[in-house]
N, C-alpha and C. Protein backbone atom coordinates (compact mmCIF):
# COMPACT_ATOMS: atom_id res chain seq x y z
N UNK A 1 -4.51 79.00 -57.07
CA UNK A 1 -4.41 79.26 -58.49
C UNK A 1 -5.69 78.90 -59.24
N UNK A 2 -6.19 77.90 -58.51
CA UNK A 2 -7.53 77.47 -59.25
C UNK A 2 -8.33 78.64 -60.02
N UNK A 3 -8.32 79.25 -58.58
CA UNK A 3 -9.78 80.05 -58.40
C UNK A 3 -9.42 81.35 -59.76
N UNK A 4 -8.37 81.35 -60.38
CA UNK A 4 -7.72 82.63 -61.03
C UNK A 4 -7.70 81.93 -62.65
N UNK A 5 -8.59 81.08 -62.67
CA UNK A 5 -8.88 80.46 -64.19
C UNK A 5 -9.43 80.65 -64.78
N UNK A 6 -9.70 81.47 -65.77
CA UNK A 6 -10.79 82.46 -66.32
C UNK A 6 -10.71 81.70 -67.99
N UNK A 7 -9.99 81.59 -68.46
CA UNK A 7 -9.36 81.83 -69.93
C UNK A 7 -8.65 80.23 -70.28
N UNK A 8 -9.13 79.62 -71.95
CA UNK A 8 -8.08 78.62 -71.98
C UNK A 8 -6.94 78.62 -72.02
N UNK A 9 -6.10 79.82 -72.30
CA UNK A 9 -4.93 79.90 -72.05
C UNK A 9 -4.55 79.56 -70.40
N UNK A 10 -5.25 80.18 -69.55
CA UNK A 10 -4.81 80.15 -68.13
C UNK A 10 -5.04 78.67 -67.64
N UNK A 11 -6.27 77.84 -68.69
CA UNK A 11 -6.51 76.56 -68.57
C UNK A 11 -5.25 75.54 -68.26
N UNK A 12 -4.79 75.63 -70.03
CA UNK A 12 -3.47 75.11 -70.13
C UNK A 12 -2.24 75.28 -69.54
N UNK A 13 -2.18 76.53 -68.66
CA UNK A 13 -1.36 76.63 -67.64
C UNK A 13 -1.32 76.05 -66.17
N UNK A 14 -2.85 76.04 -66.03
CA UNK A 14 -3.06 75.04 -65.24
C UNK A 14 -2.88 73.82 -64.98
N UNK A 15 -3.26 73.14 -66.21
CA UNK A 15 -2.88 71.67 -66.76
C UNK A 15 -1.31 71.43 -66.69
N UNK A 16 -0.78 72.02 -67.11
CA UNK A 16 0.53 71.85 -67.36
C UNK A 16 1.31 72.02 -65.83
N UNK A 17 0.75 72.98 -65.39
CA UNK A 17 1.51 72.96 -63.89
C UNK A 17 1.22 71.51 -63.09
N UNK A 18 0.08 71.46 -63.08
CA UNK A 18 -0.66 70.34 -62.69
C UNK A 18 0.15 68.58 -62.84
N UNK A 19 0.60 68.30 -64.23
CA UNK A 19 1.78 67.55 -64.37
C UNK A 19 2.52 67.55 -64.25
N UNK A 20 3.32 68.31 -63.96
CA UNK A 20 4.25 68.55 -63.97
C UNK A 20 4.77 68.08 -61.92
N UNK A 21 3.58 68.95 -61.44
CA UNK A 21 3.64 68.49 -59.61
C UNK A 21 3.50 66.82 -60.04
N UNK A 22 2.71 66.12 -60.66
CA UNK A 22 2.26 64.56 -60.74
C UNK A 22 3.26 64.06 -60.82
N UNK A 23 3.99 64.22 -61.90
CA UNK A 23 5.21 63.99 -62.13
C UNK A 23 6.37 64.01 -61.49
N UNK A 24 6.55 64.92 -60.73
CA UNK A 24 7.62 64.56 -59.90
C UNK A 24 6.83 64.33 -58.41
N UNK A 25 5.91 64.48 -57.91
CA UNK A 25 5.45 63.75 -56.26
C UNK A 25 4.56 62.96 -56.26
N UNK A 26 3.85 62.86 -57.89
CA UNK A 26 3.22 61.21 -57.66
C UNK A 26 3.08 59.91 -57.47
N UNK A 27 3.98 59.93 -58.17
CA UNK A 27 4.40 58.55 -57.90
C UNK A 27 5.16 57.72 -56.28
N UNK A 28 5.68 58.76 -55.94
CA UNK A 28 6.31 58.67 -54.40
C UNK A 28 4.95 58.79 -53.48
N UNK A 29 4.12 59.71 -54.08
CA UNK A 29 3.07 59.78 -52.58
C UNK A 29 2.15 58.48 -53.42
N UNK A 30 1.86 57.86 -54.31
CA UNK A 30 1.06 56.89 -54.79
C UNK A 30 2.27 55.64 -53.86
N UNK A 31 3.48 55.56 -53.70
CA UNK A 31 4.21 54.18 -53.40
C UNK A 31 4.23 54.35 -51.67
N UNK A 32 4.14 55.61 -51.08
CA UNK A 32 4.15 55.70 -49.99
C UNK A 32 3.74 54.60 -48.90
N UNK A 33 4.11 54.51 -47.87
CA UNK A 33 3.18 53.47 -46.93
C UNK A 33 2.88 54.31 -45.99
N UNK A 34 3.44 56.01 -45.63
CA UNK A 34 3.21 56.72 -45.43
C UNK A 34 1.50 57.15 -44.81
N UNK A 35 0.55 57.31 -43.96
CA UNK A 35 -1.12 57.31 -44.37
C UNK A 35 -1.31 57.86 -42.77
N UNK A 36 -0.77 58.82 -42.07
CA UNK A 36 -0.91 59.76 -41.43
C UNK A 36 -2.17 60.84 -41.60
N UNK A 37 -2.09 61.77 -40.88
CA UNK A 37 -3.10 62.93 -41.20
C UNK A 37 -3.35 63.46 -42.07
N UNK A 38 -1.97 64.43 -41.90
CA UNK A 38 -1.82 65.41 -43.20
C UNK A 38 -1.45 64.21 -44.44
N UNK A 39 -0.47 63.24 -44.42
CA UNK A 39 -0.28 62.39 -45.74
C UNK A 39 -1.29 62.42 -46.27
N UNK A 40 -2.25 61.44 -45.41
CA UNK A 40 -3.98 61.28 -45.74
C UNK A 40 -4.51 62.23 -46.55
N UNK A 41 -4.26 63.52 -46.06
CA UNK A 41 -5.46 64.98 -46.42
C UNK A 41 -4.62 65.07 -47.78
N UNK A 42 -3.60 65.51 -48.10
CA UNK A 42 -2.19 65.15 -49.38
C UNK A 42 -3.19 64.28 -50.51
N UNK A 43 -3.20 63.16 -50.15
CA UNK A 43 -3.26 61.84 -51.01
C UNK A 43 -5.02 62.12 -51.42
N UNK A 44 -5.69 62.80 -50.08
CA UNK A 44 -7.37 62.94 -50.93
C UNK A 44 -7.33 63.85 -52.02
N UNK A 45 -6.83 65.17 -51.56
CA UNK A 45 -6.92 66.19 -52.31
C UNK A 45 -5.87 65.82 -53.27
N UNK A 46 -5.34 65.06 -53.76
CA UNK A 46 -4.76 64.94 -54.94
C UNK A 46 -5.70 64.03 -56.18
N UNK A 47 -6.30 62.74 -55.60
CA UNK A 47 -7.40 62.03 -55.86
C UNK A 47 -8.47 63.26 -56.68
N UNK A 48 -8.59 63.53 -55.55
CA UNK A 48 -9.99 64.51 -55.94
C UNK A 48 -9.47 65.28 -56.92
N UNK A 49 -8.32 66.23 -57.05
CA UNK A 49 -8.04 67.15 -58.20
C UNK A 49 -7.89 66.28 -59.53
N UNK A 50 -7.40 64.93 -59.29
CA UNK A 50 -7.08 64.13 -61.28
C UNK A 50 -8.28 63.47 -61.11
N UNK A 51 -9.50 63.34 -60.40
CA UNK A 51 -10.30 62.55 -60.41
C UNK A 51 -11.51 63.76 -61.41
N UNK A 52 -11.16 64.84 -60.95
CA UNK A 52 -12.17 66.56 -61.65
C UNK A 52 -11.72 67.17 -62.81
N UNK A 53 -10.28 66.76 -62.61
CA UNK A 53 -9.95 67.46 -63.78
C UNK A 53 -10.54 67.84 -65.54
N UNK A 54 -11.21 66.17 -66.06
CA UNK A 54 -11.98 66.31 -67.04
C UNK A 54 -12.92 67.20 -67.03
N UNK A 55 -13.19 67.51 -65.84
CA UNK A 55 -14.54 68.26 -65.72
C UNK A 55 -14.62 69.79 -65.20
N UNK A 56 -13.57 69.92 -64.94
CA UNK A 56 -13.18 71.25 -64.07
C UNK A 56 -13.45 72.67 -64.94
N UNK A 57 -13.31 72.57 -66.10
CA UNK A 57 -12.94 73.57 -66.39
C UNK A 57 -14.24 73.95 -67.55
N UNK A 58 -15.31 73.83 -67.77
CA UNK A 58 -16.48 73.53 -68.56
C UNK A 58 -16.98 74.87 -68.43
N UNK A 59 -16.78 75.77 -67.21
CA UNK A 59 -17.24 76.83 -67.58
C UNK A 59 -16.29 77.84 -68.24
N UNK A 60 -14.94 77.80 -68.79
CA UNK A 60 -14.41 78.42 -69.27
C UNK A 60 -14.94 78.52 -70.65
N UNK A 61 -15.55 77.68 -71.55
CA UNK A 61 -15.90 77.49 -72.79
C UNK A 61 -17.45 77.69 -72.78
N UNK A 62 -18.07 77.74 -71.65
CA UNK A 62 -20.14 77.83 -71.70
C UNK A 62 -19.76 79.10 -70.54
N UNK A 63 -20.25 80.09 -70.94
CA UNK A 63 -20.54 81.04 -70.15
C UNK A 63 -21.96 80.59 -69.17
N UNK A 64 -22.93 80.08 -69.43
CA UNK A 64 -24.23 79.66 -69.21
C UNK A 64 -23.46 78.86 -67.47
N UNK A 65 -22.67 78.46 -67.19
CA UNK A 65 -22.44 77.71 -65.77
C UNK A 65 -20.96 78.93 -65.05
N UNK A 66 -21.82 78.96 -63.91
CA UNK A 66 -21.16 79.84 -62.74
C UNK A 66 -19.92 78.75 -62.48
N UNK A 67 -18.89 80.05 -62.35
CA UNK A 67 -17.55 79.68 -61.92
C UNK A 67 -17.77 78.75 -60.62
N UNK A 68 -18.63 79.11 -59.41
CA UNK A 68 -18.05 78.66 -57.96
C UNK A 68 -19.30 78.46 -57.57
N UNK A 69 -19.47 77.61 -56.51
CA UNK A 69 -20.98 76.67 -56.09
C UNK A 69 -21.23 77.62 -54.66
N UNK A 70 -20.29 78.44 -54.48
CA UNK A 70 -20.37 78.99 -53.33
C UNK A 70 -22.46 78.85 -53.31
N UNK A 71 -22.78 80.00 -53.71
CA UNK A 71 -24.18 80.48 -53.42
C UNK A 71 -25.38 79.42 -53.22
N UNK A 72 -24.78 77.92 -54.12
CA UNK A 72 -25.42 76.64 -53.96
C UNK A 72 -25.33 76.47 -52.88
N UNK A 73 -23.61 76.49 -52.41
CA UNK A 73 -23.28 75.58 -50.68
C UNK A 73 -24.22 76.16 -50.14
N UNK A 74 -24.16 77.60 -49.69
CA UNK A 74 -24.60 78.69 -49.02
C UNK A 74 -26.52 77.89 -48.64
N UNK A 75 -27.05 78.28 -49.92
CA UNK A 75 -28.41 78.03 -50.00
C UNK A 75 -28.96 76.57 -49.67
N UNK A 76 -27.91 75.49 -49.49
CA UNK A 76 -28.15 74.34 -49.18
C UNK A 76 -28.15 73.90 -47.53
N UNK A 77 -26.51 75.10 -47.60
CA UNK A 77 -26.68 75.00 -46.04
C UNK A 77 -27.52 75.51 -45.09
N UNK A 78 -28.31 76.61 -45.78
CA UNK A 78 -29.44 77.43 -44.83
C UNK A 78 -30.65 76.33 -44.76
N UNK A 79 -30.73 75.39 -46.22
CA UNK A 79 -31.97 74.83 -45.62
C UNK A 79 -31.86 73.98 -45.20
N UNK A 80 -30.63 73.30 -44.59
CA UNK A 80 -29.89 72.33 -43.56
C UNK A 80 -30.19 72.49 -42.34
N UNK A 81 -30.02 74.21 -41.91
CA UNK A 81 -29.26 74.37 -40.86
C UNK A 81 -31.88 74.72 -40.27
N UNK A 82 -32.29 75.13 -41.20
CA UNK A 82 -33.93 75.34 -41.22
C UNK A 82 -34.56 73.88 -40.72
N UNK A 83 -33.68 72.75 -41.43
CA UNK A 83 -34.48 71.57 -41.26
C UNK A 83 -34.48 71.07 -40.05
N UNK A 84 -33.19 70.91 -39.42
CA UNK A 84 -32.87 70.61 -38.52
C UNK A 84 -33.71 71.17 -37.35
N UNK A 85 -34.73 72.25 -37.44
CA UNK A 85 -35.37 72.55 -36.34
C UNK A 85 -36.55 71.88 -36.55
N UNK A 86 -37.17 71.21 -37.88
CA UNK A 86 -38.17 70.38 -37.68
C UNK A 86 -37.92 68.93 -37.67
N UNK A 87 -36.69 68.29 -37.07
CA UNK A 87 -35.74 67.07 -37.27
C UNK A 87 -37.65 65.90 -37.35
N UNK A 88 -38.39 66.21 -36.31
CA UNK A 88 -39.90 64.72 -36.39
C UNK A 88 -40.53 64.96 -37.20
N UNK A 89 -40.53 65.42 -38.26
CA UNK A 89 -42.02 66.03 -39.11
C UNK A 89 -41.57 64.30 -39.94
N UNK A 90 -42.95 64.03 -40.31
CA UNK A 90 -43.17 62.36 -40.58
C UNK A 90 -42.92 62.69 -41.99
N UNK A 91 -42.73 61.84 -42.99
CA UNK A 91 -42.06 61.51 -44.13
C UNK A 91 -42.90 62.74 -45.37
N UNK A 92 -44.60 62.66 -45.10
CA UNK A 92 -45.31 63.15 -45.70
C UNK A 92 -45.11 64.72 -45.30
N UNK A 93 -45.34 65.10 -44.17
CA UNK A 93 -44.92 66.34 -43.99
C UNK A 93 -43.32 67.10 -44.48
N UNK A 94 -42.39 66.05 -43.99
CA UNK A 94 -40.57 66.19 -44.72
C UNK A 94 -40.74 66.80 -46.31
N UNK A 95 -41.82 66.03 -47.10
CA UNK A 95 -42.12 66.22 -48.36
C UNK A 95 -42.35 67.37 -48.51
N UNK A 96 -43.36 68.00 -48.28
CA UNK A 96 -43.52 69.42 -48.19
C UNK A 96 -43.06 70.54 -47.45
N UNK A 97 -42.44 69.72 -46.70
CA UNK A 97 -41.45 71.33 -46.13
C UNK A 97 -40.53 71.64 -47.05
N UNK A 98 -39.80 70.02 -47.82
CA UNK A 98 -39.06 70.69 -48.95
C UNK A 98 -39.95 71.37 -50.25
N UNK A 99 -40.64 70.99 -50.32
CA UNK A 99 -41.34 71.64 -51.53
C UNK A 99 -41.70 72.94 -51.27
N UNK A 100 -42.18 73.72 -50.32
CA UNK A 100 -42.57 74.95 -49.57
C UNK A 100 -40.94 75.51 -49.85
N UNK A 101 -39.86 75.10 -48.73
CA UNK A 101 -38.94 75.66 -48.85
C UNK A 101 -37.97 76.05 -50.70
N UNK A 102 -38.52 75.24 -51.44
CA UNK A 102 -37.78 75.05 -52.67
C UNK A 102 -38.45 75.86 -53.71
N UNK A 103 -39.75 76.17 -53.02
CA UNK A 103 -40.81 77.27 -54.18
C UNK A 103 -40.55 78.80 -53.49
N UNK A 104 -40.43 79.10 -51.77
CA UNK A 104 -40.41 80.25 -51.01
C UNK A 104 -39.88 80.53 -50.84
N UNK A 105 -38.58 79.78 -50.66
CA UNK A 105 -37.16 80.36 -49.82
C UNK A 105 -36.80 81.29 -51.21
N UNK A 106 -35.99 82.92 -51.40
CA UNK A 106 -35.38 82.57 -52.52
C UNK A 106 -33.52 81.63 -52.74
N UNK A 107 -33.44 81.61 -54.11
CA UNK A 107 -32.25 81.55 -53.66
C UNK A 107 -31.05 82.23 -53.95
């Protein structure tokens, strides 16, 4: 549903759904002793969603910030996956491969 948030109306629908789950399974998965796998994965991704929430929704009101980081991940991970083939280059050289890569690569 996230990803289908365009509008403050659809905001506040969000929000509201959003309490409404808190409300009735938070407090049980917050008292749990429960701390398994999936519980675990449950209890992060719930953290993480009331921990964003203030912040989540900023591009609905500034057009100026992209909905999804996809093209960031993407472009971060290519020069991850680039670095890793020069893993010894000494601190001074590290310096400028990012700087080369951050002026050449596009993104």
């Amino acid at each position: 549903m996230l990803t289908d948030v365009h509008t403050e109306v659809q905001v506040n629908k969000f929000l509201r759904r959003v309490d409404v789950w808190e409300r009735r399974f938070g407090p049980s998965l917050a008292s749990s002793l429960n701390r398994g796998k999936v519980f675990g994965d449950v209890l992060r991704a719930r953290s993480m969603l009331l921990k964003a929430l203030p912040n989540l929704f900023h591009y609905v009101s500034n057009k100026d910030i992209i909905r999804s980081t996809n093209a960031l991940e993407g472009y971060f991970s290519r020069l991850k996956e680039h670095y890793r083939r020069h893993r010894g280059l000494a601190p001074r050289h590290r310096q400028a491969y990012f700087q080369w890569y951050f002026v050449l690569v596009p993104k």
